[in-house]
Protein backbone atom coordinates (compact mmCIF):
# COMPACT_ATOMS: atom_id res chain seq x y z
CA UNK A 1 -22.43 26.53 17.05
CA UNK A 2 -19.58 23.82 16.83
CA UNK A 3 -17.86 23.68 20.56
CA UNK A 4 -14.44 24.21 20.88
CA UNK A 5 -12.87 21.37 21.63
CA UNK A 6 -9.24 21.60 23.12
CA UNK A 7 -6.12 19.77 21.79
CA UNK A 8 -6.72 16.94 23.44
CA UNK A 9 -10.52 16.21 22.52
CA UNK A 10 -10.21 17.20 19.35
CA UNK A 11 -9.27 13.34 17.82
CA UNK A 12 -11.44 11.87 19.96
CA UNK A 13 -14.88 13.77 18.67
CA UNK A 14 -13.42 14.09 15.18
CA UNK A 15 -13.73 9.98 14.95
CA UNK A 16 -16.42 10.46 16.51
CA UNK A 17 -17.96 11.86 14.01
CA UNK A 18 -16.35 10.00 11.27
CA UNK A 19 -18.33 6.82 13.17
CA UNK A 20 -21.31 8.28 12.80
CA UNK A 21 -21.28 9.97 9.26
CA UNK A 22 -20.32 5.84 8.08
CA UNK A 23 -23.36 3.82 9.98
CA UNK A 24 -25.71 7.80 10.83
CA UNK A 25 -29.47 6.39 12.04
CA UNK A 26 -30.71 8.70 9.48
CA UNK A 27 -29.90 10.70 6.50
CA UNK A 28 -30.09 13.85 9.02
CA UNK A 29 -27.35 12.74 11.43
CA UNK A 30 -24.96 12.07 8.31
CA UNK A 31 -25.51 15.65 7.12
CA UNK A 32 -24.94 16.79 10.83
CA UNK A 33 -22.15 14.72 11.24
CA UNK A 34 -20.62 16.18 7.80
CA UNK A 35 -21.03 19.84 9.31
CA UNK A 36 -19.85 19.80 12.00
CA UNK A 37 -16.19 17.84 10.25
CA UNK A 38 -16.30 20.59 8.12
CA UNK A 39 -16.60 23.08 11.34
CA UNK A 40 -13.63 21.02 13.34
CA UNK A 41 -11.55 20.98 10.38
CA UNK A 42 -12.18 25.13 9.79
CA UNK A 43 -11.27 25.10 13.51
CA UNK A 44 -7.76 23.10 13.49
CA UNK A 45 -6.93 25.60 10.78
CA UNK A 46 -7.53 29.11 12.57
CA UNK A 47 -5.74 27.69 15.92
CA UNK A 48 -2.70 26.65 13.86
CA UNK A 49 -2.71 29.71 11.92
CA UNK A 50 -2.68 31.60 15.88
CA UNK A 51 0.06 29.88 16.57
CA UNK A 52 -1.03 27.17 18.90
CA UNK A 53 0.94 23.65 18.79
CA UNK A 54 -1.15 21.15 17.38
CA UNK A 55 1.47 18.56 16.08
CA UNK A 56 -0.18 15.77 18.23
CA UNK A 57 -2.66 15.71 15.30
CA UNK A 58 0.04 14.35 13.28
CA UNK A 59 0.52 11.04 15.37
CA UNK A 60 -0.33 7.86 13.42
CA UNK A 61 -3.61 7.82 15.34
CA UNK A 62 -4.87 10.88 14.67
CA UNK A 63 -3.30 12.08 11.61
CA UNK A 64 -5.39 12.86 8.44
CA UNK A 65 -7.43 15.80 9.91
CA UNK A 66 -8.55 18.94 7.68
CA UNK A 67 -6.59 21.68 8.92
CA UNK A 68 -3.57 19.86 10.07
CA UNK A 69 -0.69 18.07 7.59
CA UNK A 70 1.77 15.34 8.29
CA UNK A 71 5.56 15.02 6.76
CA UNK A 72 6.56 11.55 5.92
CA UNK A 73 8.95 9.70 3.44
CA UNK A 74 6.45 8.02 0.53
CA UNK A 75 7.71 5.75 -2.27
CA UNK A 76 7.91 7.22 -5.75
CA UNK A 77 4.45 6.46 -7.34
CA UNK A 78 3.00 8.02 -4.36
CA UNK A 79 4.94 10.94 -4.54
CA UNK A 80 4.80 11.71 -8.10
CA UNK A 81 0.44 11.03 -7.27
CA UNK A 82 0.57 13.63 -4.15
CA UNK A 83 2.44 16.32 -6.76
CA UNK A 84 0.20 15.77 -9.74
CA UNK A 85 -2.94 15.71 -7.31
CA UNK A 86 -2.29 18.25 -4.63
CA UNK A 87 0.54 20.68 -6.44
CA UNK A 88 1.59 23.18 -3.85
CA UNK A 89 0.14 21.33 -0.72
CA UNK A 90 3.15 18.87 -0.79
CA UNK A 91 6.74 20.19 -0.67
CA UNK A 92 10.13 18.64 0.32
CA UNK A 93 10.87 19.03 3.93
CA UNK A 94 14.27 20.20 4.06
CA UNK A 95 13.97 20.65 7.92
CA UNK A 96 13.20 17.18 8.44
CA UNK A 97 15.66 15.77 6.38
CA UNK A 98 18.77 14.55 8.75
CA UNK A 99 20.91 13.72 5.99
CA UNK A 100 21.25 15.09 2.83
CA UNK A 101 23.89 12.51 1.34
CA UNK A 102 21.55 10.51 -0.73
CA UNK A 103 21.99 13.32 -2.96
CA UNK A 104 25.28 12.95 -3.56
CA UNK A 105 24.65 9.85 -5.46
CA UNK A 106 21.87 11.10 -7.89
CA UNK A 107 22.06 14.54 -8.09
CA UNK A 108 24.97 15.22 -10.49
CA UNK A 109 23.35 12.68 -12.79
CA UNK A 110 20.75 15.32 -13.40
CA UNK A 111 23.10 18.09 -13.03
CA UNK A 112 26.33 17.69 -13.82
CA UNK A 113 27.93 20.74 -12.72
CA UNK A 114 26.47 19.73 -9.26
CA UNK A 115 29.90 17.49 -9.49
CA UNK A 116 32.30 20.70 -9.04
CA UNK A 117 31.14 19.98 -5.13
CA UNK A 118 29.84 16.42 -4.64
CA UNK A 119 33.22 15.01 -5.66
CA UNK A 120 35.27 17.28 -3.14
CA UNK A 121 33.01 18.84 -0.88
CA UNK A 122 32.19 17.40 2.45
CA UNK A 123 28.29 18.59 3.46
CA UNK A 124 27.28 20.38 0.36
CA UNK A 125 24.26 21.95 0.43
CA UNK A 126 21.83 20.16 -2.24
CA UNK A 127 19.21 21.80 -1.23
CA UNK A 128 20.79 24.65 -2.48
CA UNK A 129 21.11 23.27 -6.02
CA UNK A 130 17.61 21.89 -6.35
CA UNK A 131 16.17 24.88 -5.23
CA UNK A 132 18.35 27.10 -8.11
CA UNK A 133 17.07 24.21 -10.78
CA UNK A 134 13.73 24.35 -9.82
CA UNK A 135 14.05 28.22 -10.27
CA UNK A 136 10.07 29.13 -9.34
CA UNK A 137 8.41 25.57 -9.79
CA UNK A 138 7.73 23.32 -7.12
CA UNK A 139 11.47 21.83 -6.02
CA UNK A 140 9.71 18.62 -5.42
CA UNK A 141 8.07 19.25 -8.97
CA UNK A 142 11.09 19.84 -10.73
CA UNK A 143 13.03 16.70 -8.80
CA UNK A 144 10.84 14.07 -10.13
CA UNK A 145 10.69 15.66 -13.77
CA UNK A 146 14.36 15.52 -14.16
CA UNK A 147 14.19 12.14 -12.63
CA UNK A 148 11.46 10.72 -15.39
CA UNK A 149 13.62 12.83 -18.18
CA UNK A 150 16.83 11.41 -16.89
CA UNK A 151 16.05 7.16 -16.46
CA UNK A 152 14.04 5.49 -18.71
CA UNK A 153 11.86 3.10 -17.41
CA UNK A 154 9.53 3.38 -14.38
CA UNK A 155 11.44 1.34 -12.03
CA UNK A 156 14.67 2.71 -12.36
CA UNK A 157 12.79 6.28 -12.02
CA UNK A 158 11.36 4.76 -8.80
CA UNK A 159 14.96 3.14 -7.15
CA UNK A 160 16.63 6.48 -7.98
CA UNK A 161 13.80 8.49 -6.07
CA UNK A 162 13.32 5.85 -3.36
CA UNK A 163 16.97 6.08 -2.58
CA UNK A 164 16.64 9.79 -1.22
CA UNK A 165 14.40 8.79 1.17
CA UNK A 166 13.14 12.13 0.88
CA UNK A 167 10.57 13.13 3.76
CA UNK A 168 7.73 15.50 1.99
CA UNK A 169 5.79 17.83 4.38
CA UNK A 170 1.49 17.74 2.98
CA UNK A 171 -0.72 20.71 4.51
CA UNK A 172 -4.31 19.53 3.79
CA UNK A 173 -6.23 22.58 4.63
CA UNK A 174 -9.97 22.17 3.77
CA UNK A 175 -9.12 19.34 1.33
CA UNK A 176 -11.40 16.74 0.89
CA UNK A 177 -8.28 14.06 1.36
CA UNK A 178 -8.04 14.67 4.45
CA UNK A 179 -10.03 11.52 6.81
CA UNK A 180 -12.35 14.89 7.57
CA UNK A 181 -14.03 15.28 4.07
CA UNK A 182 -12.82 12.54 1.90
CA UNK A 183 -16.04 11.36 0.69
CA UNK A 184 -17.91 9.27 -2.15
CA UNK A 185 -20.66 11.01 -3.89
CA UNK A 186 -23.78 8.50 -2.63
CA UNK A 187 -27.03 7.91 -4.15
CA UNK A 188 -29.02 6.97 -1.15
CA UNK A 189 -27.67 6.31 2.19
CA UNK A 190 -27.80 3.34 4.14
CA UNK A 191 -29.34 4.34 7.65
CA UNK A 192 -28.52 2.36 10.47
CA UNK A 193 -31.91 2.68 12.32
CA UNK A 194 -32.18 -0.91 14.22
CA UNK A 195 -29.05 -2.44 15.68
CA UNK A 196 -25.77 -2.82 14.46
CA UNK A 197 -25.28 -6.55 12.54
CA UNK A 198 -22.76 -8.81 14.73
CA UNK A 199 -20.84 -11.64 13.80
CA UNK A 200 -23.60 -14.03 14.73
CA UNK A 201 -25.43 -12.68 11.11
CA UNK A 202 -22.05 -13.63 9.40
CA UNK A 203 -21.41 -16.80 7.58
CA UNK A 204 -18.18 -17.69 5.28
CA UNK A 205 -19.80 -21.01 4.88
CA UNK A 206 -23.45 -19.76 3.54
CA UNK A 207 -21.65 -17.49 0.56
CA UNK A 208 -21.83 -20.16 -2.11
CA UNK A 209 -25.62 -20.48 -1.75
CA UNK A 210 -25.95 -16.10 -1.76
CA UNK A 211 -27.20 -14.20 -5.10
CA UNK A 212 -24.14 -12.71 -6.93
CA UNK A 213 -23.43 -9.27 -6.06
CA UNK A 214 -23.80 -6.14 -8.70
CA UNK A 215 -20.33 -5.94 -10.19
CA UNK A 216 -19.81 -2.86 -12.67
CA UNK A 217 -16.42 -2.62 -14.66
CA UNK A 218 -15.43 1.70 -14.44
CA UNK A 219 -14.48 3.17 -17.56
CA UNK A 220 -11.21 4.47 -17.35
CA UNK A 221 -11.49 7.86 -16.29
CA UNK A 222 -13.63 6.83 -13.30
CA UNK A 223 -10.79 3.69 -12.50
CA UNK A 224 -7.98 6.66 -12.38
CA UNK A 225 -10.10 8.94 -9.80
CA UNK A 226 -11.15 5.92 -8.15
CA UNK A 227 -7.27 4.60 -7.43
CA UNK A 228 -5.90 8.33 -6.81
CA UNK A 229 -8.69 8.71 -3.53
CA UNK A 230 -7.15 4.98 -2.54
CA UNK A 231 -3.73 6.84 -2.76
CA UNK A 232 -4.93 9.75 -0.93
CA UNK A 233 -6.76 7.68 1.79
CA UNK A 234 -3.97 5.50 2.76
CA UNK A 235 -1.17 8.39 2.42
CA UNK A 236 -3.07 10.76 5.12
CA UNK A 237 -2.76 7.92 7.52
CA UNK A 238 1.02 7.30 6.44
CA UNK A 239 0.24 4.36 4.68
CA UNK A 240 0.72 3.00 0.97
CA UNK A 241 -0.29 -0.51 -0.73
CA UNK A 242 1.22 -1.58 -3.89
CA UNK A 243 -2.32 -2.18 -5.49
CA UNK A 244 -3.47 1.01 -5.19
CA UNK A 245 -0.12 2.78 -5.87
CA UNK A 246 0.34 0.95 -8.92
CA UNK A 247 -3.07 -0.08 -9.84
CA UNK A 248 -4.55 -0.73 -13.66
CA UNK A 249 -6.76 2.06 -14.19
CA UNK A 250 -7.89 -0.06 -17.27
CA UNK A 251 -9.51 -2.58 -14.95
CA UNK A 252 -11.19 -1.26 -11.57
CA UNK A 253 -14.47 -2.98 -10.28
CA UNK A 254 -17.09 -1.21 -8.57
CA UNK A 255 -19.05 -4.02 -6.32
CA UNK A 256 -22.05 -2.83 -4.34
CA UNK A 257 -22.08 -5.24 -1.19
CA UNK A 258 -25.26 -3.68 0.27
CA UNK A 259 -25.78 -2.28 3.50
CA UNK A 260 -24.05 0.99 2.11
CA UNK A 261 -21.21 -0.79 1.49
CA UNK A 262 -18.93 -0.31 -1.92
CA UNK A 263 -16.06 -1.83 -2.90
CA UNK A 264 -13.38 -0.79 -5.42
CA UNK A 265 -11.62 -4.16 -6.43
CA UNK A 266 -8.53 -3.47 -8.76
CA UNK A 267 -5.25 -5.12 -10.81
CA UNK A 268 -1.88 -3.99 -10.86
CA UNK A 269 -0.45 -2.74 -14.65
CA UNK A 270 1.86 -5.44 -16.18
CA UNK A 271 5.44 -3.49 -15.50
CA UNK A 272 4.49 -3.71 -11.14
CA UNK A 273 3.27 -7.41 -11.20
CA UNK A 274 4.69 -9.99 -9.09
CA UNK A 275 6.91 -12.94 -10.90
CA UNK A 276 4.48 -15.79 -9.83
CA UNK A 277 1.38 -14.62 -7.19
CA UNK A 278 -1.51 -12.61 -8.89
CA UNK A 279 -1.92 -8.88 -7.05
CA UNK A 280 -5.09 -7.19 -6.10
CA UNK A 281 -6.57 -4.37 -3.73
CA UNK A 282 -9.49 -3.81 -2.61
CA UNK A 283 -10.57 -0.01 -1.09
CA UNK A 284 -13.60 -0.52 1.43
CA UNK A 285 -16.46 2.32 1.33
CA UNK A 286 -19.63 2.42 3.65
CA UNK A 287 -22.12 5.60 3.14
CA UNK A 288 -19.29 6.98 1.13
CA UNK A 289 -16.78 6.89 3.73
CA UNK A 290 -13.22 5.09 3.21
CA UNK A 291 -13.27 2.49 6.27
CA UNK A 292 -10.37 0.14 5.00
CA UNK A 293 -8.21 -1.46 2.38
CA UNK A 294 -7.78 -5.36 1.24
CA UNK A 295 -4.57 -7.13 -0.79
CA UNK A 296 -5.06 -10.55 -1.95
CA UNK A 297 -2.12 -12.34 -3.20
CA UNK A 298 -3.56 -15.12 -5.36
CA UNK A 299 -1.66 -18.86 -6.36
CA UNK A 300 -4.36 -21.13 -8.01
CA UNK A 301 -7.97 -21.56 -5.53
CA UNK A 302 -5.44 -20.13 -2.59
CA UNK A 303 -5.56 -16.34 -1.54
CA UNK A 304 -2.98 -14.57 1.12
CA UNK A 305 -5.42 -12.24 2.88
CA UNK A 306 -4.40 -8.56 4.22
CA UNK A 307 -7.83 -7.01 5.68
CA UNK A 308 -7.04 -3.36 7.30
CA UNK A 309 -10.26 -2.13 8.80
CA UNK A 310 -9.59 2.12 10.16
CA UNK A 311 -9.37 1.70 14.13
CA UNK A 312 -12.55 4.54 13.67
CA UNK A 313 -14.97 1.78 12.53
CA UNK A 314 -13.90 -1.81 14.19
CA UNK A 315 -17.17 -0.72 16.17
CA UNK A 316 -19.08 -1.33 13.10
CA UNK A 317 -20.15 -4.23 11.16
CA UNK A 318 -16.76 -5.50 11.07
CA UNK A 319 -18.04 -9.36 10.62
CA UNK A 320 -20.92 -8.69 7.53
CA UNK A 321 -18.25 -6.31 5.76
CA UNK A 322 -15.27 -9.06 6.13
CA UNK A 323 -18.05 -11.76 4.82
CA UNK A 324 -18.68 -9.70 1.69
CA UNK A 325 -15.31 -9.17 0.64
CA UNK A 326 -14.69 -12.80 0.87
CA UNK A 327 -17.75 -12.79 -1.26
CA UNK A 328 -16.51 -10.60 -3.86
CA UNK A 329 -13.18 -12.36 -3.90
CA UNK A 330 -14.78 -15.94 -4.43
CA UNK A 331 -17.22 -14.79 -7.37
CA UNK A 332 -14.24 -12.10 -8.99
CA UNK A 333 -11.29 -14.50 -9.01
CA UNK A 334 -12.79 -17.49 -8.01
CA UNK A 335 -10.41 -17.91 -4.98
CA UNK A 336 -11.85 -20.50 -2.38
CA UNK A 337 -8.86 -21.09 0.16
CA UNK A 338 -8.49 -17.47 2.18
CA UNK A 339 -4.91 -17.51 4.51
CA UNK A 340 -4.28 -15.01 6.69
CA UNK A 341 -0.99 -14.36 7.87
CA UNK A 342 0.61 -14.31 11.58
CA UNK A 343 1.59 -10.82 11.60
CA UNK A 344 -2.31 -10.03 10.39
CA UNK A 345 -2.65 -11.91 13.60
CA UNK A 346 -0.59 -10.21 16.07
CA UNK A 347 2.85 -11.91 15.56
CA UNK A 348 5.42 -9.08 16.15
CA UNK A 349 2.42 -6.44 15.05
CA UNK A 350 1.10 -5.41 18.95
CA UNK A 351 -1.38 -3.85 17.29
CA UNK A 352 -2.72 -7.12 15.67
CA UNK A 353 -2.37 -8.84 19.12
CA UNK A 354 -4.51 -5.82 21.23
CA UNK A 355 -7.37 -5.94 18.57
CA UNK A 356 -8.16 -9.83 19.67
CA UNK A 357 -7.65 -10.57 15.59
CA UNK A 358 -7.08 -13.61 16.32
CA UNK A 359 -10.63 -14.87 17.36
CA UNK A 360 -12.29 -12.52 15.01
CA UNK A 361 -11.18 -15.18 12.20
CA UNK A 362 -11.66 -18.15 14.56
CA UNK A 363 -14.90 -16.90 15.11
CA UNK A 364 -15.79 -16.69 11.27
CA UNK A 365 -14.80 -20.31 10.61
CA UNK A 366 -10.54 -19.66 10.34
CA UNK A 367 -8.27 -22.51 11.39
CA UNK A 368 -4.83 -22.59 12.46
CA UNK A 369 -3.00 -24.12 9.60
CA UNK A 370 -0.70 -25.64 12.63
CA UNK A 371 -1.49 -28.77 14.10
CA UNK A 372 0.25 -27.84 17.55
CA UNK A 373 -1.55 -24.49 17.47
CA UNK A 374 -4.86 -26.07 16.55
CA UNK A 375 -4.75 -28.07 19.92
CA UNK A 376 -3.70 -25.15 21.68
CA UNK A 377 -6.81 -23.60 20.25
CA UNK A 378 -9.20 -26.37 21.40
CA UNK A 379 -7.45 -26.45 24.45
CA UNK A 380 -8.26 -22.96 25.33
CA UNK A 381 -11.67 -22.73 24.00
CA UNK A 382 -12.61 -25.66 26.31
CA UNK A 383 -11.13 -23.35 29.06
CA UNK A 384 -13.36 -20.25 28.05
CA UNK A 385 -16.53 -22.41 27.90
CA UNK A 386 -16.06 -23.34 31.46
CA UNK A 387 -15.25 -19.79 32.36
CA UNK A 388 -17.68 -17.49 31.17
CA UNK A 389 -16.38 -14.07 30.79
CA UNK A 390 -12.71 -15.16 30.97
CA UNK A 391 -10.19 -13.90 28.16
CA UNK A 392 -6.96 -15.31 27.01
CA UNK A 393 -4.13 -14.49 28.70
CA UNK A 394 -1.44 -12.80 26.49
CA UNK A 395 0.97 -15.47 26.73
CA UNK A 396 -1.18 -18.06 25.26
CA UNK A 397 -2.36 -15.56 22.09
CA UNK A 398 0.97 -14.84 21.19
CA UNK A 399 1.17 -18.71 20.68
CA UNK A 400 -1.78 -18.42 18.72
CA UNK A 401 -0.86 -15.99 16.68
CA UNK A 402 2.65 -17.70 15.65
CA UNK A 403 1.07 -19.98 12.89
CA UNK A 404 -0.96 -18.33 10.00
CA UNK A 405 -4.90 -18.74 9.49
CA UNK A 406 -6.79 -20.65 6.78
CA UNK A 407 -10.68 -20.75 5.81
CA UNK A 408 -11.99 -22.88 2.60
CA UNK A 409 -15.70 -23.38 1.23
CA UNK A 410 -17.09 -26.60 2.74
CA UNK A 411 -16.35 -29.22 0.02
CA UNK A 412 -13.33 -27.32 -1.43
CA UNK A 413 -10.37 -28.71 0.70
CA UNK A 414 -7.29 -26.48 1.06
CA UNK A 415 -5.46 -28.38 3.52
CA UNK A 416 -2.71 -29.60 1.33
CA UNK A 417 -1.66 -25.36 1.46
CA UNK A 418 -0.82 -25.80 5.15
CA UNK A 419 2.47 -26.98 4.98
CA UNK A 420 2.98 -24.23 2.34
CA UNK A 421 5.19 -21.17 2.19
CA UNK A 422 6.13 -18.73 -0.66
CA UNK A 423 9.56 -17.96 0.48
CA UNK A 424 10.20 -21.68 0.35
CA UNK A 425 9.38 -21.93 -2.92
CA UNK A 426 11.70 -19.01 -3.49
CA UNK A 427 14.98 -20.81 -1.92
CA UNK A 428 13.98 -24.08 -3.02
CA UNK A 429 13.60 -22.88 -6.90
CA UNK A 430 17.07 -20.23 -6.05
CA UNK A 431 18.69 -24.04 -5.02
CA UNK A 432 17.80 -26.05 -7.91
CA UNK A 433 18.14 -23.58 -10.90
CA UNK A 434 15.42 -21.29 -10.86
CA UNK A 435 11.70 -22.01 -11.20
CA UNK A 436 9.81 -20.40 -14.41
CA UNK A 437 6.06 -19.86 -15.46
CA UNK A 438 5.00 -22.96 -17.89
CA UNK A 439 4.63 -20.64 -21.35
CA UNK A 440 0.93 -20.20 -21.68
CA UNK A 441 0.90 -19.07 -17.85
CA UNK A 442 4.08 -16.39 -18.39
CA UNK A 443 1.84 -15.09 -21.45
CA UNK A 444 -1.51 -14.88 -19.13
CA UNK A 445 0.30 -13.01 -16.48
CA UNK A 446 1.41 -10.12 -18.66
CA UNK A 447 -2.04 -10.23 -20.58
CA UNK A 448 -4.52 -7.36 -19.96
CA UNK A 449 -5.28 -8.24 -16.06
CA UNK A 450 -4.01 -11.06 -14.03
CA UNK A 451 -7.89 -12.13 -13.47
CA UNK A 452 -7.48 -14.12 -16.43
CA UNK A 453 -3.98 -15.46 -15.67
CA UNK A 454 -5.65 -17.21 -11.83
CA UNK A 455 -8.00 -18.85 -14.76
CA UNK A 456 -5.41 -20.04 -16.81
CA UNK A 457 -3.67 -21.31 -13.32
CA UNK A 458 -6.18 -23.54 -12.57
CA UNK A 459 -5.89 -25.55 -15.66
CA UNK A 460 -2.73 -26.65 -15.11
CA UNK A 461 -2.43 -28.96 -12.38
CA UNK A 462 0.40 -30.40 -12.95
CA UNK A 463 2.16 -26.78 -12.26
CA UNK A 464 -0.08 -26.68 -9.24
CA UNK A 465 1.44 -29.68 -8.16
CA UNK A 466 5.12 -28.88 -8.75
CA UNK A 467 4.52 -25.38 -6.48
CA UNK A 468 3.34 -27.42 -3.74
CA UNK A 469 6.31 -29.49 -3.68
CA UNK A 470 8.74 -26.77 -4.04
CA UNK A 471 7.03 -24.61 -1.41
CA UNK A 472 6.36 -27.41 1.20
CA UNK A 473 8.02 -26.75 4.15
C-alpha cells in the first residue's frame, strides 16, 4: 500500500522515484519504482477530484505530474502537436486569458462577420464567437484549422497564432506524458549495482581514441513518435526547443551511448532552418526515462552548446552522460570546438549560477574564451588548492560566468573562435550590404538535412575565413 503523502511531500517522493526508476540497482526497484508513480499519480487525481487545492503541483519545479495539468501559452507547432496528440486534454483557457484583444486583429480574418463588433465594439466577447464557430469541436481545434485554411504557408500560420498569445489549460490524467509515466519501451535495463560514475571516469580529451558508438537512422514513422514524446517532455515542464518542435522526422538518429543511455539526435525540416548556423537537438534517455535535452548550433568544426539536464537527475552520472553527447556530436557532425554560452553558465540565469555550472565544464577540460576571466580562473583555483573545502564566493562566479566557455580535441585548435560572436557577424554583414551563403553552401543548407551542409562548410575555407572576420569582435 502506497502512503499518502500530503501536498507538500508529494514532489519531493515523486522525483524521488523518478531518480530511482532512471539509475534502479536492479530490474526489481525499477518495476517498484514504476508502481508506485503509477499509485502517486492515481492519488493526485482522486484528491483533486475531492476538491483539495493542489495547484502547487503546477510550479515550474514540480509540474508534469500524472493527475495534475498546467496552463501555459505554447508557440504554434507545439500547440497544433498537444491538439493532434492529446485532443480533449488541452483546451483554451479563457479564465486565464487577461486580455482578449489579440483577437481583434485575427479573428475577423477568419470570420468576417466577427467585424459587425471588432470595428465598433469596445471588449467584445471573442470567446463568444469562437465558441459558436467551433459549434461542438474542440474551440482550440477549430482555431488552428481555420488558421491553416486561412494563411498559406507555415510561418505565417505560426505569427498569426503566436500573436494571441493564447494560454491553453492540459489535464494529464493517467497519461503517459506526464514526467510520472512517460517512458521508452527498454530491452534490458541498465542496473546501477556498484557506485555511481563521477567526473573523475570522464574524459573530453580520450573520445577520439573511443570505439564509435551504435548509430541507427529511424524510419519515419518511428522519427515522428520519437520527436512528438520530445514535444511532450519539454511541454509538461513548460518548456519548448525549436529542434524538437520543428524537427525532420525524415532524419532522427537513435545512438545507444551505453550505460542505459539513448539518445535521439535530430535536424530541423528546410522551411524552420536558420539563414547561416546548422540546427540540431538532441533528447537524452537513461533506462527509458527522459533526463534532458541538447541544441547544437553548428558554423564549420565550431558548435554553440545548450545541455539541459532535469534538476531530478544532476545526482546522476551527469559527467559520463555530458562526455557521450560530445561523443555523438564529434562522430555525427564532426564538430570539434564545443562553446558554451554565459547564460548556460549562470549569467543573468540564477539558476545556472546555483547549480556551480560553471566548474562542471572547467572540470571537464572547458576554458574561458576570455583572457581576463581565464586569470581570474587561475587565480581562484590557486585559492581553492590552498583551502581545502572552500567554495567560490558568489561575487567572483558571477565574473566567471560573464565570458562564454570553449573545449576543442587536443590537436584541433579553436582559439581563433574566441574573439567570435554571431550577432557581430549579423551587424557587421546588416553594415556592409548583407552577407550571403557562397552558392554550393545555400544549395547544401536546403538539401535533405543540414548534416551534409556542416560537410560542405568545411571545404570552403575561404568562407570560413570571411565569417571570422565579420564576426570578430
Amino acid at each position: 500500500m502506497v502512503r499518502a503523502w500530503n501536498a507538500s511531500e508529494l514532489p519531493r517522493r515523486h522525483e524521488e522515484l523518478l531518480f530511482r526508476r532512471a539509475y534502479p540497482k536492479s530490474e526489481e526497484e525499477a518495476l517498484a519504482a514504476d508502481a508506485e508513480l503509477m499509485k502517486l499519480g492515481e492519488q493526485v487525481a482522486v484528491r483533486r477530484q475531492g476538491g483539495e487545492d493542489l495547484s502547487e503541483l503546477e510550479e515550474a519545479e514540480t509540474c508534469g505530474m500524472a493527475g495534475s495539468g498546467m496552463t501555459a501559452v505554447f508557440s504554434y507547432g507545439v500547440a497544433r502537436h498537444l491538439a493532434r496528440t492529446h485532443g480533449a486534454a488541452v483546451s483554451i483557457a479563457w479564465d486565464a486569458y487577461e486580455s482578449q484583444e489579440p483577437f481583434g486583429r485575427l479573428l475577423p480574418e477568419l470570420l468576417p462577420w466577427c467585424d459587425e463588433d471588432a470595428q465598433v465594439e469596445a471588449h467584445v466577447p471573442y470567446d463568444e464567437w469562437v465558441r459558436a464557430a467551433a459549434g461542438r469541436r474542440s474551440e482550440l481545434d477549430w482555431l488552428l484549422r481555420a488558421i491553416a485554411k486561412r494563411y498559406g504557408s507555415e510561418r505565417e500560420q505560426a505569427v498569426r497564432y503566436d500573436s494571441l498569445q493564447l494560454p491553453l489549460r492540459w489535464e494529464f490524467g493517467q497519461s503517459t506524458a506526464s514526467r510520472t509515466l512517460m517512458r521508452l519501451p527498454c530491452r534490458h535495463l541498465f542496473p546501477h549495482d556498484g557506485a555511481l560514475l563521477t567526473r573523475r571516469d570522464a574524459s573530453l580529451d580520450e573520445i577520439p581514441k573511443l570505439p564509435p558508438l551504435p548509430v541507427k537512422r529511424l524510419d519515419q514513422k518511428c522519427g515522428r513518435t520519437v520527436l512528438a514524446l520530445a514535444r511532450d517532455t519539454s511541454a509538461v515542464r513548460y518548456r519548448e526547443l525549436h529542434g524538437f518542435t520543428w524537427g525532420d522526422p525524415k532524419h532522427v538518429y537513435s545512438i545507444d551511448a551505453g550505460r542505459g543511455l539513448c539518445f535521439f539526435l535530430s535536424g530541423v525540416v528546410p522551411e524552420w532552418r536558420l539563414p547561416l548556423r546548422a540546427y540540431h537537438a538532441m533528447s537524452l534517455w537513461k533506462n527509458g526515462v527522459p533526463v534532458g535535452y541538447f541544441e547544437g548550433l553548428s558554423l564549420f568544426e565550431r558548435m554553440e552548446a545548450g545541455f539541459n539536464l532535469y534538476y531530478t537527475f544532476r545526482a546522476g552520472e551527469t559527467a559520463y552522460l555530458y562526455a557521450k553527447i560530445v561523443q555523438a556530436m564529434r562522430q555525427v557532425l564532426g564538430v570539434t570546438c564545443f562553446v558554451v554560452d554565459p547564460y548556460q553558465l549562470g549569467h543573468e540565469n540564477e539558476e545556472g549560477l546555483q547549480s556551480g555550472a560553471w566548474w562542471f565544464y572547467r572540470k571537464l577540460g572547458f576554458r574561458p574564451a576570455s583572457e581576463a576571466v581565464a586569470s581570474l580562473a587561475e587565480k581562484e583555483e590557486r585559492r581553492l588548492a590552498r583551502k581545502p573545502g572552500a567554495k567560490t564566493p558568489l561575487g567572483t562566479l558571477r565574473k566567471l560566468v560573464a565570458a562564454p566557455m570553449a573545449y576543442a580535441f587536443p590537436g584541433t585548435g579553436g582559439r581563433e573562435w574566441d574573439h567570435f560572436r554571431l550577432r557581430t557577424l549579423g551587424t557587421s554583414a546588416a553594415g556592409r550590404g548583407g552577407f550571403g551563403l557562397p552558392p554550393a553552401l545555400a544549395a547544401a543548407k536546403q538539401g535533405s538535412e543540414e548534416r551534409r551542409y556542416l560537410e560542405a562548410m568545411r571545404g570552403a575555407p575561404e568562407f570560413r575565413k570571411r565569417v571570422l572576420e565579420f564576426g570578430r569582435f
